[in-house]
PDB file of N, CA and C in Angstrom:
ATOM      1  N   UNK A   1       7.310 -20.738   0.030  1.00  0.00           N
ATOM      2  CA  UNK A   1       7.425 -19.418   0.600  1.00  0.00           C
ATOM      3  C   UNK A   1       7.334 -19.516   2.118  1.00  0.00           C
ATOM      4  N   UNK A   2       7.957 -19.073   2.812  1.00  0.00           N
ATOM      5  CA  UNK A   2       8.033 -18.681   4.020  1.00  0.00           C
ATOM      6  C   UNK A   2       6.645 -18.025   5.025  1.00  0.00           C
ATOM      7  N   UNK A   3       6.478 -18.271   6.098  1.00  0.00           N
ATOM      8  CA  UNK A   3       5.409 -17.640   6.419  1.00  0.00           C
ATOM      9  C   UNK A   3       5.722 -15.856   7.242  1.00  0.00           C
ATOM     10  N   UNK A   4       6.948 -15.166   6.777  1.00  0.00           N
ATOM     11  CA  UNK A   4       7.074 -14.073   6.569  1.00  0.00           C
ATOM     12  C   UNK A   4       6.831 -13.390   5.522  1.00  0.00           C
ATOM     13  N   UNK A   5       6.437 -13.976   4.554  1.00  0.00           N
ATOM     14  CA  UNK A   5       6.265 -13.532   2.726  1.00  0.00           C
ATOM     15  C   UNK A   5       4.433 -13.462   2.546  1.00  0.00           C
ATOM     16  N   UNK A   6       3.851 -14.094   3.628  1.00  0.00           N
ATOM     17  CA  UNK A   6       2.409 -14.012   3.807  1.00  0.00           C
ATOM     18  C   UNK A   6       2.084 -13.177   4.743  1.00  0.00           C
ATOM     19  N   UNK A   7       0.551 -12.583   4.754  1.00  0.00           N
ATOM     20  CA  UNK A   7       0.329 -12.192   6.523  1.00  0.00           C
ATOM     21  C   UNK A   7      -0.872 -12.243   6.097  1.00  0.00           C
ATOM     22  N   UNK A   8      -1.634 -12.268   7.108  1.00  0.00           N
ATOM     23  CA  UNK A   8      -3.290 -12.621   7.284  1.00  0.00           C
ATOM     24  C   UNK A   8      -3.794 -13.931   7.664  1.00  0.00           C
ATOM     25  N   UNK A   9      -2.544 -14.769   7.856  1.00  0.00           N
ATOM     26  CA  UNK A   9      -2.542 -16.486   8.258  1.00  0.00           C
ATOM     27  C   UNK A   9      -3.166 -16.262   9.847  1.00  0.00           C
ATOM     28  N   UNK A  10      -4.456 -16.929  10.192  1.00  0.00           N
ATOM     29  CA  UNK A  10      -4.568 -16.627  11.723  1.00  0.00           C
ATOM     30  C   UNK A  10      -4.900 -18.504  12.028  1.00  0.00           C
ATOM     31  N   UNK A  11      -4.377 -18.858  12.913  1.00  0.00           N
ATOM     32  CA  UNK A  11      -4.691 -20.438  13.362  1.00  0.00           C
ATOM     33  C   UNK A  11      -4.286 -21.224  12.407  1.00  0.00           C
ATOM     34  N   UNK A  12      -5.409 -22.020  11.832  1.00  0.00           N
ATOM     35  CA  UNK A  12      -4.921 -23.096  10.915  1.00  0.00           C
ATOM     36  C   UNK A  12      -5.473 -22.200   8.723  1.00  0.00           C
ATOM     37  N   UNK A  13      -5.828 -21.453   9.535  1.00  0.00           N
ATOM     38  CA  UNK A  13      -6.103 -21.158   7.611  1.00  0.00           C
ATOM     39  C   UNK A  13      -4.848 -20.956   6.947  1.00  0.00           C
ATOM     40  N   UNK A  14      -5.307 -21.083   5.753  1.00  0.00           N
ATOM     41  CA  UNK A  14      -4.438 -21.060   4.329  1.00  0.00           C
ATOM     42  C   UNK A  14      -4.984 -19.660   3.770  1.00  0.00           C
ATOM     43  N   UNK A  15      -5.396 -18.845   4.195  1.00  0.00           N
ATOM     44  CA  UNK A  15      -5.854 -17.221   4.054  1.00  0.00           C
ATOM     45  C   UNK A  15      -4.943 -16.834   4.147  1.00  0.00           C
ATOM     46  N   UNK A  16      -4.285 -15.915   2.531  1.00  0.00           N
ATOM     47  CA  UNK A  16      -3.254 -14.975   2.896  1.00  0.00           C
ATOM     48  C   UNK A  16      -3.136 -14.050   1.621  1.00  0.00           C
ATOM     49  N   UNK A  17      -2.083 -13.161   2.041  1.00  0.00           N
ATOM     50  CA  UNK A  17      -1.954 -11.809   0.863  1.00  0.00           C
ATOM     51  C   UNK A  17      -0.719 -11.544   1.191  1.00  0.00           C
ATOM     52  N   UNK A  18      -0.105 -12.135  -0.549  1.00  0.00           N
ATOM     53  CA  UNK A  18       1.426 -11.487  -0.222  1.00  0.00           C
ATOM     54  C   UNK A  18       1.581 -10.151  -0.248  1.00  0.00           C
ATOM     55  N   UNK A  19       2.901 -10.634   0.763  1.00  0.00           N
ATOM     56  CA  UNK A  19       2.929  -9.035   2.087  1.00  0.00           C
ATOM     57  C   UNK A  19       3.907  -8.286   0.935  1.00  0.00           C
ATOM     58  N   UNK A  20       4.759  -8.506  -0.085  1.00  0.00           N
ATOM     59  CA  UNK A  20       5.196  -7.616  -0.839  1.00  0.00           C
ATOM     60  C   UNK A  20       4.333  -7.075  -1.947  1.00  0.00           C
ATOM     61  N   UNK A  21       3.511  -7.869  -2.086  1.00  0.00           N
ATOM     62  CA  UNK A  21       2.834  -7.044  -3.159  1.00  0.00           C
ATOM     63  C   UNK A  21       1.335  -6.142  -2.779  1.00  0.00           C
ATOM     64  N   UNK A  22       1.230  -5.999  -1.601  1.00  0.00           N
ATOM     65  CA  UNK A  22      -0.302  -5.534  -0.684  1.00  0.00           C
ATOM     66  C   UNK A  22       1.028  -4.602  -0.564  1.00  0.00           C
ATOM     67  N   UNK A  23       1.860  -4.234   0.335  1.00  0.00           N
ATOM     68  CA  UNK A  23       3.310  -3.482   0.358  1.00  0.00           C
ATOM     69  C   UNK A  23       3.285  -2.098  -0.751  1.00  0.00           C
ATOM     70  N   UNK A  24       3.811  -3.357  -1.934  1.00  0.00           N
ATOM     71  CA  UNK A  24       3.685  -2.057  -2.899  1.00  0.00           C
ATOM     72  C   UNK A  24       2.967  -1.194  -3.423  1.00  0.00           C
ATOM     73  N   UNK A  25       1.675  -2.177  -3.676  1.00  0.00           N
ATOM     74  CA  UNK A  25       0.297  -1.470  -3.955  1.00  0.00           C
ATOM     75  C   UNK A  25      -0.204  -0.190  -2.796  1.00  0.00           C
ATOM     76  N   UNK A  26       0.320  -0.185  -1.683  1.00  0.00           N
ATOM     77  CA  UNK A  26      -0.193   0.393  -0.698  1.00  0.00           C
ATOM     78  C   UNK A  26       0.870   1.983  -0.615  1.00  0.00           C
ATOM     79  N   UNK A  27       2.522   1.683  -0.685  1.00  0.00           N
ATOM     80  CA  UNK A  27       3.564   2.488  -1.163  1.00  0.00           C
ATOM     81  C   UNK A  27       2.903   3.249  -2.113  1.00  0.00           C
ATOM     82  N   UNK A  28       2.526   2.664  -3.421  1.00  0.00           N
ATOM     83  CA  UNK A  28       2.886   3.364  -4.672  1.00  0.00           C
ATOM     84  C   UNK A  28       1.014   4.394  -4.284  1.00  0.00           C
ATOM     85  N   UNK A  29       0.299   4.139  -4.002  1.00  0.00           N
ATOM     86  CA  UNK A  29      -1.034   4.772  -3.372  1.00  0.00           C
ATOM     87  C   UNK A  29      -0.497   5.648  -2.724  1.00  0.00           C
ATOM     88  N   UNK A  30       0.268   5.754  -1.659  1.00  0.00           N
ATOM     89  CA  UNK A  30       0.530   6.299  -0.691  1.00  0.00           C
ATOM     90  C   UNK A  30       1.472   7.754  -1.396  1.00  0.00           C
ATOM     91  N   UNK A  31       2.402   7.087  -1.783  1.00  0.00           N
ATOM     92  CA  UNK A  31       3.255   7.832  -2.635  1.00  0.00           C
ATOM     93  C   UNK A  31       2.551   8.706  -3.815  1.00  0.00           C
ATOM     94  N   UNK A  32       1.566   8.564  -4.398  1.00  0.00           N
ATOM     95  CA  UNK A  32       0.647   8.954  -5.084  1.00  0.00           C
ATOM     96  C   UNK A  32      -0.070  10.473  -4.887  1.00  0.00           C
ATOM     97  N   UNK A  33      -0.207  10.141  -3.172  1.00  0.00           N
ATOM     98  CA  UNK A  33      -0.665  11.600  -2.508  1.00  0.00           C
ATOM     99  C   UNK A  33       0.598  11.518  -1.618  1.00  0.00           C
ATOM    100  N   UNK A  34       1.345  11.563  -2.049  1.00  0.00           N
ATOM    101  CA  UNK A  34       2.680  12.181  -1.026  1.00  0.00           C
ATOM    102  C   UNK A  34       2.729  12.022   0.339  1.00  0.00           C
ATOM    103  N   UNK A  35       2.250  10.910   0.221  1.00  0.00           N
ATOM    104  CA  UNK A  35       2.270  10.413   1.523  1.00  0.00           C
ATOM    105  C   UNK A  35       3.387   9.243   2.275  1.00  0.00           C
ATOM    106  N   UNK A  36       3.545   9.345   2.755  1.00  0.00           N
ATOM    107  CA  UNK A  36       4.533   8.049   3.765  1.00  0.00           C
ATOM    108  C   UNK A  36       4.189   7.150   4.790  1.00  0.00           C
ATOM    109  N   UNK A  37       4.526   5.945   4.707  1.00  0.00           N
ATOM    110  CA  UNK A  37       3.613   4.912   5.187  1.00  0.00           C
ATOM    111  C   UNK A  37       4.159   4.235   6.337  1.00  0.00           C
ATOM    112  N   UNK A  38       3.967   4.318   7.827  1.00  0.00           N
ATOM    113  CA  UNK A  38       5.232   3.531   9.069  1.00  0.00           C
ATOM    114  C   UNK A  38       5.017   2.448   8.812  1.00  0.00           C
ATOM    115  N   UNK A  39       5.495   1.255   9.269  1.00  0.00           N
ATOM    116  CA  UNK A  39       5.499  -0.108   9.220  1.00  0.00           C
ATOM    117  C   UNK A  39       4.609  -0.625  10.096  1.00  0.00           C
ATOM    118  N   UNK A  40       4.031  -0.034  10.660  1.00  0.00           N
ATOM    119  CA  UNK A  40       2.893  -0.473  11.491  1.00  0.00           C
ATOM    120  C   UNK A  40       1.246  -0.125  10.824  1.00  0.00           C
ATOM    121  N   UNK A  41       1.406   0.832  10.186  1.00  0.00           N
ATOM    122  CA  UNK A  41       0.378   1.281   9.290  1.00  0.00           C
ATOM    123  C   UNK A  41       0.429   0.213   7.950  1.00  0.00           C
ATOM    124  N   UNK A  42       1.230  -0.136   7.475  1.00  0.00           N
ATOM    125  CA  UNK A  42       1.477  -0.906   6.487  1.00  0.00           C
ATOM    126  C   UNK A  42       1.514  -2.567   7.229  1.00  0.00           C
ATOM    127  N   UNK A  43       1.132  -2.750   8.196  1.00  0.00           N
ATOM    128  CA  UNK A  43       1.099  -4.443   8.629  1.00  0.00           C
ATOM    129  C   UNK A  43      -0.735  -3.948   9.262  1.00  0.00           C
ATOM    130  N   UNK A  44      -1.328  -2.875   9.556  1.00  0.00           N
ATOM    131  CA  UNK A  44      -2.263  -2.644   9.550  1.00  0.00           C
ATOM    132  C   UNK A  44      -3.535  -2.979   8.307  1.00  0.00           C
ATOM    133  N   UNK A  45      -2.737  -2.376   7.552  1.00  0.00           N
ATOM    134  CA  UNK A  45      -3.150  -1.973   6.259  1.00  0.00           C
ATOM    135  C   UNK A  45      -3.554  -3.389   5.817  1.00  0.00           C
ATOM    136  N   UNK A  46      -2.709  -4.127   5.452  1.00  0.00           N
ATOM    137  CA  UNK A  46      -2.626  -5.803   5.424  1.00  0.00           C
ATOM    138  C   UNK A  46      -3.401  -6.547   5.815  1.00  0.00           C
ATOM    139  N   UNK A  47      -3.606  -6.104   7.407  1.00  0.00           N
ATOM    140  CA  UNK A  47      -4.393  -7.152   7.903  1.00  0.00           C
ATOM    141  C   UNK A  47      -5.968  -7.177   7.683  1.00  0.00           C
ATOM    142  N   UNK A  48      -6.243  -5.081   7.739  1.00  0.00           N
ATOM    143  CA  UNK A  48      -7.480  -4.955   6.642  1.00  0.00           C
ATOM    144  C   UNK A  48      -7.947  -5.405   5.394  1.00  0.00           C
ATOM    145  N   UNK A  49      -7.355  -5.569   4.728  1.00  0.00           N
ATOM    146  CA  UNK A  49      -7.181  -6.250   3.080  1.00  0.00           C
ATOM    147  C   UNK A  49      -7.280  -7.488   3.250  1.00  0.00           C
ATOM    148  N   UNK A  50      -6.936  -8.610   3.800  1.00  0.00           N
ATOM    149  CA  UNK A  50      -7.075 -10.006   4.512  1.00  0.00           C
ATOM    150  C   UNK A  50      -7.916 -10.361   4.938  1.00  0.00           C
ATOM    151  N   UNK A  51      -8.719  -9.408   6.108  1.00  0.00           N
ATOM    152  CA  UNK A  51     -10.448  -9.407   7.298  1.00  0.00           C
ATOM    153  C   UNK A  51     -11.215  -9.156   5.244  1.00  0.00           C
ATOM    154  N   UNK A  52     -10.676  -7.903   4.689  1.00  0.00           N
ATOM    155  CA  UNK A  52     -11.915  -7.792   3.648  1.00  0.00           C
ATOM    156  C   UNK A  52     -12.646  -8.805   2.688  1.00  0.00           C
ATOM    157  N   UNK A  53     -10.808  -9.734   2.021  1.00  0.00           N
ATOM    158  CA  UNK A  53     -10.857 -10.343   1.247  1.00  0.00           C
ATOM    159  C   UNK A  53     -11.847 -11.748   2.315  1.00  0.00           C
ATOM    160  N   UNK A  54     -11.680 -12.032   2.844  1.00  0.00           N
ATOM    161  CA  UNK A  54     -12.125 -13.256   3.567  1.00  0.00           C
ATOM    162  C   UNK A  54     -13.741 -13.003   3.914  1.00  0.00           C
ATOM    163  N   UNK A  55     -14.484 -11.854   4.216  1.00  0.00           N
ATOM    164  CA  UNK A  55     -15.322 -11.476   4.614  1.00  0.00           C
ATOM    165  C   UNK A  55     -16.002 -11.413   2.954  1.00  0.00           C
ATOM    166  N   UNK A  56     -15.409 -10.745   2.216  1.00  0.00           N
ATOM    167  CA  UNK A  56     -16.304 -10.890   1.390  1.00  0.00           C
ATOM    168  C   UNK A  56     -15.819 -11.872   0.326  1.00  0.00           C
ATOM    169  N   UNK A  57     -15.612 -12.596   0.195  1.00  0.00           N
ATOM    170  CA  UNK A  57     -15.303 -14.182  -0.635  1.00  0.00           C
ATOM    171  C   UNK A  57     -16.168 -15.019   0.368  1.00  0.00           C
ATOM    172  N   UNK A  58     -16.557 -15.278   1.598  1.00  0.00           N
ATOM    173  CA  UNK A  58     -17.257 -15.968   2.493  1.00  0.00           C
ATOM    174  C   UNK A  58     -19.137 -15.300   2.247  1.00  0.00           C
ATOM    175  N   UNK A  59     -19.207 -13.975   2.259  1.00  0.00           N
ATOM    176  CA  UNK A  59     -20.772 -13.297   1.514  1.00  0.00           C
ATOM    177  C   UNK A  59     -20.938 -13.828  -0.027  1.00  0.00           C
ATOM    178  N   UNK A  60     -19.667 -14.030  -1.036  1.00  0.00           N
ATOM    179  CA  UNK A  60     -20.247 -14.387  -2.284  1.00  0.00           C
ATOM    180  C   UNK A  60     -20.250 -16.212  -2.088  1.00  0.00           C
ATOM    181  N   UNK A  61     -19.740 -16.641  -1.204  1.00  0.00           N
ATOM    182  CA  UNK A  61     -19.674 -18.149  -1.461  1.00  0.00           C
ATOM    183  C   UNK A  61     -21.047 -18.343  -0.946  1.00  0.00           C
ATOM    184  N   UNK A  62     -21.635 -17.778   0.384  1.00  0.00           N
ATOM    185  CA  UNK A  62     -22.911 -18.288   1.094  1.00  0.00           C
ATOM    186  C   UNK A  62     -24.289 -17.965  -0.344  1.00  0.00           C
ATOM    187  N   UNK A  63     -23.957 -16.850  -1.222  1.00  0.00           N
ATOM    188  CA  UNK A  63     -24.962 -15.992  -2.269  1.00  0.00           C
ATOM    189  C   UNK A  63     -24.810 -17.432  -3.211  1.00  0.00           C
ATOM    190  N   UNK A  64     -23.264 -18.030  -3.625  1.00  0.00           N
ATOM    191  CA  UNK A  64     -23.211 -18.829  -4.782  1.00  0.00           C
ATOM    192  C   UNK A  64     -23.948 -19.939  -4.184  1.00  0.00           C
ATOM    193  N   UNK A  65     -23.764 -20.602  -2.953  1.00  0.00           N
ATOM    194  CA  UNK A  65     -24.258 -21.899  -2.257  1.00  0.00           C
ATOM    195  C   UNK A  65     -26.081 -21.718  -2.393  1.00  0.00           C
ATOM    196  N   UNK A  66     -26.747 -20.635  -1.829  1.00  0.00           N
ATOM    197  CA  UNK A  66     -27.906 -20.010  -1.950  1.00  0.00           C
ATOM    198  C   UNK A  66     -28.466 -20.217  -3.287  1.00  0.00           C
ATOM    199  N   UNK A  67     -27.428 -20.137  -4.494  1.00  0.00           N
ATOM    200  CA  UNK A  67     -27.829 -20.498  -6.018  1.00  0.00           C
ATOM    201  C   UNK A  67     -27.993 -21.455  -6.852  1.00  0.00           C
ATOM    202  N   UNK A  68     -27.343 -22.235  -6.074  1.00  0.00           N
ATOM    203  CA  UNK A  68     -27.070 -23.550  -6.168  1.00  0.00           C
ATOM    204  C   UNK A  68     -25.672 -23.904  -7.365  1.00  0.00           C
ATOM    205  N   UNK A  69     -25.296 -22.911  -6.707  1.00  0.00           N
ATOM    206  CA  UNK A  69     -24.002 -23.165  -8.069  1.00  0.00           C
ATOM    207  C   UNK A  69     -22.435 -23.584  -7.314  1.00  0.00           C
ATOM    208  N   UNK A  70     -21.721 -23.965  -7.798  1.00  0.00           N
ATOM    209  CA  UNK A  70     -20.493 -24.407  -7.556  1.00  0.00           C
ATOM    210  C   UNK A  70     -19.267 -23.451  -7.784  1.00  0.00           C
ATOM    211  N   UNK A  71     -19.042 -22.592  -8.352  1.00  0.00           N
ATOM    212  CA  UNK A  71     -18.400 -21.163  -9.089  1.00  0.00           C
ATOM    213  C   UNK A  71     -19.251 -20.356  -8.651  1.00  0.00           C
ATOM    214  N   UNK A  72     -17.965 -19.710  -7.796  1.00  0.00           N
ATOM    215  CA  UNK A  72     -18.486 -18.056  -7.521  1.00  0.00           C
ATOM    216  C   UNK A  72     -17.978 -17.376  -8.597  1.00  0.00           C
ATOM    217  N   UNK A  73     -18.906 -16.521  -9.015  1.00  0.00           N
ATOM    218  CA  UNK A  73     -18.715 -15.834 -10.498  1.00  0.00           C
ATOM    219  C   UNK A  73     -19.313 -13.985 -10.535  1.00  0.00           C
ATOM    220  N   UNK A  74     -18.876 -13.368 -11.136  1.00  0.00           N
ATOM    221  CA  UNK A  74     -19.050 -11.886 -10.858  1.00  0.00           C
ATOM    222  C   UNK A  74     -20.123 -11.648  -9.936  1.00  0.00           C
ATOM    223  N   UNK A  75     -21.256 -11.652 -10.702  1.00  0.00           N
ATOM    224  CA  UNK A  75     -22.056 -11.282  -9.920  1.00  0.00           C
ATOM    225  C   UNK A  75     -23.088 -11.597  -8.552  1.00  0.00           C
ATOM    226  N   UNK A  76     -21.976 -12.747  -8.271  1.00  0.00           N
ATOM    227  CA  UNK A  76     -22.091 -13.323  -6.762  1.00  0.00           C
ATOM    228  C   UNK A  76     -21.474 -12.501  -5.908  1.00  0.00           C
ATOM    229  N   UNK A  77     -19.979 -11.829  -6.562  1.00  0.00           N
ATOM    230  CA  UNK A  77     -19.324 -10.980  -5.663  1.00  0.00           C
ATOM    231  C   UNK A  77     -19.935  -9.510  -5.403  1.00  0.00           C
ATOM    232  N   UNK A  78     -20.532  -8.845  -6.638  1.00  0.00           N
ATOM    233  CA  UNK A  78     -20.923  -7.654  -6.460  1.00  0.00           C
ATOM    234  C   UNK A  78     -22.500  -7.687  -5.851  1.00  0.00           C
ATOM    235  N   UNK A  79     -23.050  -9.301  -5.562  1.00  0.00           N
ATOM    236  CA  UNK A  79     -24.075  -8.908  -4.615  1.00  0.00           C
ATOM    237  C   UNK A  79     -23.814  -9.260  -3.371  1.00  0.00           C
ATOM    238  N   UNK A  80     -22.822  -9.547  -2.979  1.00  0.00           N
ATOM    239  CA  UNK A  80     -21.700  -9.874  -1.855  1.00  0.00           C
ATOM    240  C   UNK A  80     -21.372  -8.370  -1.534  1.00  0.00           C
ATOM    241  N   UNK A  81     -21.279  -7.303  -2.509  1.00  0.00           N
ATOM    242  CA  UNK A  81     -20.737  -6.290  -1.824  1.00  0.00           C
ATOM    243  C   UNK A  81     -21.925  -5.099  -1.278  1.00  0.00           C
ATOM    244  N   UNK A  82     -23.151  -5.485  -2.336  1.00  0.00           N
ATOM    245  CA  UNK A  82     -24.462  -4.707  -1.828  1.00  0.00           C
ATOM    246  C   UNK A  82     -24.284  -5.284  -0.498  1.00  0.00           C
ATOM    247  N   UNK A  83     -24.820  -6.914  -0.209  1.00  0.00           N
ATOM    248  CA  UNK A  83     -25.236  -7.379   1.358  1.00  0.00           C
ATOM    249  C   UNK A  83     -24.085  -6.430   2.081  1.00  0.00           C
ATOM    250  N   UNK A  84     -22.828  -6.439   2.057  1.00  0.00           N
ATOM    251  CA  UNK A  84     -22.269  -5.783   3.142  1.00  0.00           C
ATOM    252  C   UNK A  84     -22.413  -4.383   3.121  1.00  0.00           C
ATOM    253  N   UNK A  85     -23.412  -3.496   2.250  1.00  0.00           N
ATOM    254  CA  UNK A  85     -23.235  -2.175   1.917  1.00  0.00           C
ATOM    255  C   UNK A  85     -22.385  -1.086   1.430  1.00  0.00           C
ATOM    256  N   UNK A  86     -21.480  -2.133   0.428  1.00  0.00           N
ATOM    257  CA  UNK A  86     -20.466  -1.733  -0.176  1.00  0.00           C
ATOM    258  C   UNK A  86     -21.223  -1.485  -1.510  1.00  0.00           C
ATOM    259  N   UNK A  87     -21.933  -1.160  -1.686  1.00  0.00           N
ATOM    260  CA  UNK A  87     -22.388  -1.293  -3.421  1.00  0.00           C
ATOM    261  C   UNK A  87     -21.836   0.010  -4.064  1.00  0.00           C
ATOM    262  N   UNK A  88     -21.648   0.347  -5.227  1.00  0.00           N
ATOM    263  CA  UNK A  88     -21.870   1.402  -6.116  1.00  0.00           C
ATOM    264  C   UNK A  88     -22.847   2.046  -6.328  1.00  0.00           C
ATOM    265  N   UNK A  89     -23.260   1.778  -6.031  1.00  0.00           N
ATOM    266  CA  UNK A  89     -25.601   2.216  -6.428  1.00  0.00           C
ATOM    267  C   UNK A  89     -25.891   2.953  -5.686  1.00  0.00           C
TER     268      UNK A  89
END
């Protein structure tokens, strides 16, 4: 794949989210509440979803390392999302 088919690549990482399918998911949401999306809002949108995914896969890996485990596994992530104050609770 091309590195137009990715976005969220910054320097040397291998961090990414294909850009057609973050795209559609974001369209068909959008479209949902009748809404319409510019192309700048939608490479926005992206790059949020990319900072999130990385930010919090990096909180459940430091929680799994902390456990002494090798597999990050559910509930490494959902106490990955309390630490950042994302919880449900």
């Amino acid at each position: 794949m091309s590195d137009d088919e990715f976005i969220g690549r910054r320097g040397g990482d291998d961090v990414a989210l294909p850009k057609a399918t973050v795209y559609k998911f974001a369209n068909e949401m959008a479209a949902s509440m009748d809404v319409r999306l510019a192309a700048e809002t939608r490479e926005l949108l992206v790059e949020c979803c990319t900072e999130f995914v990385q930010m919090l896969s990096s909180e459940a890996n430091e929680i799994c390392e902390k456990d002494k485990k090798k597999t990050i596994a559910p509930e490494h992530i959902l106490r990955a999302l309390n630490n950042l104050g994302l919880s449900s609770t």
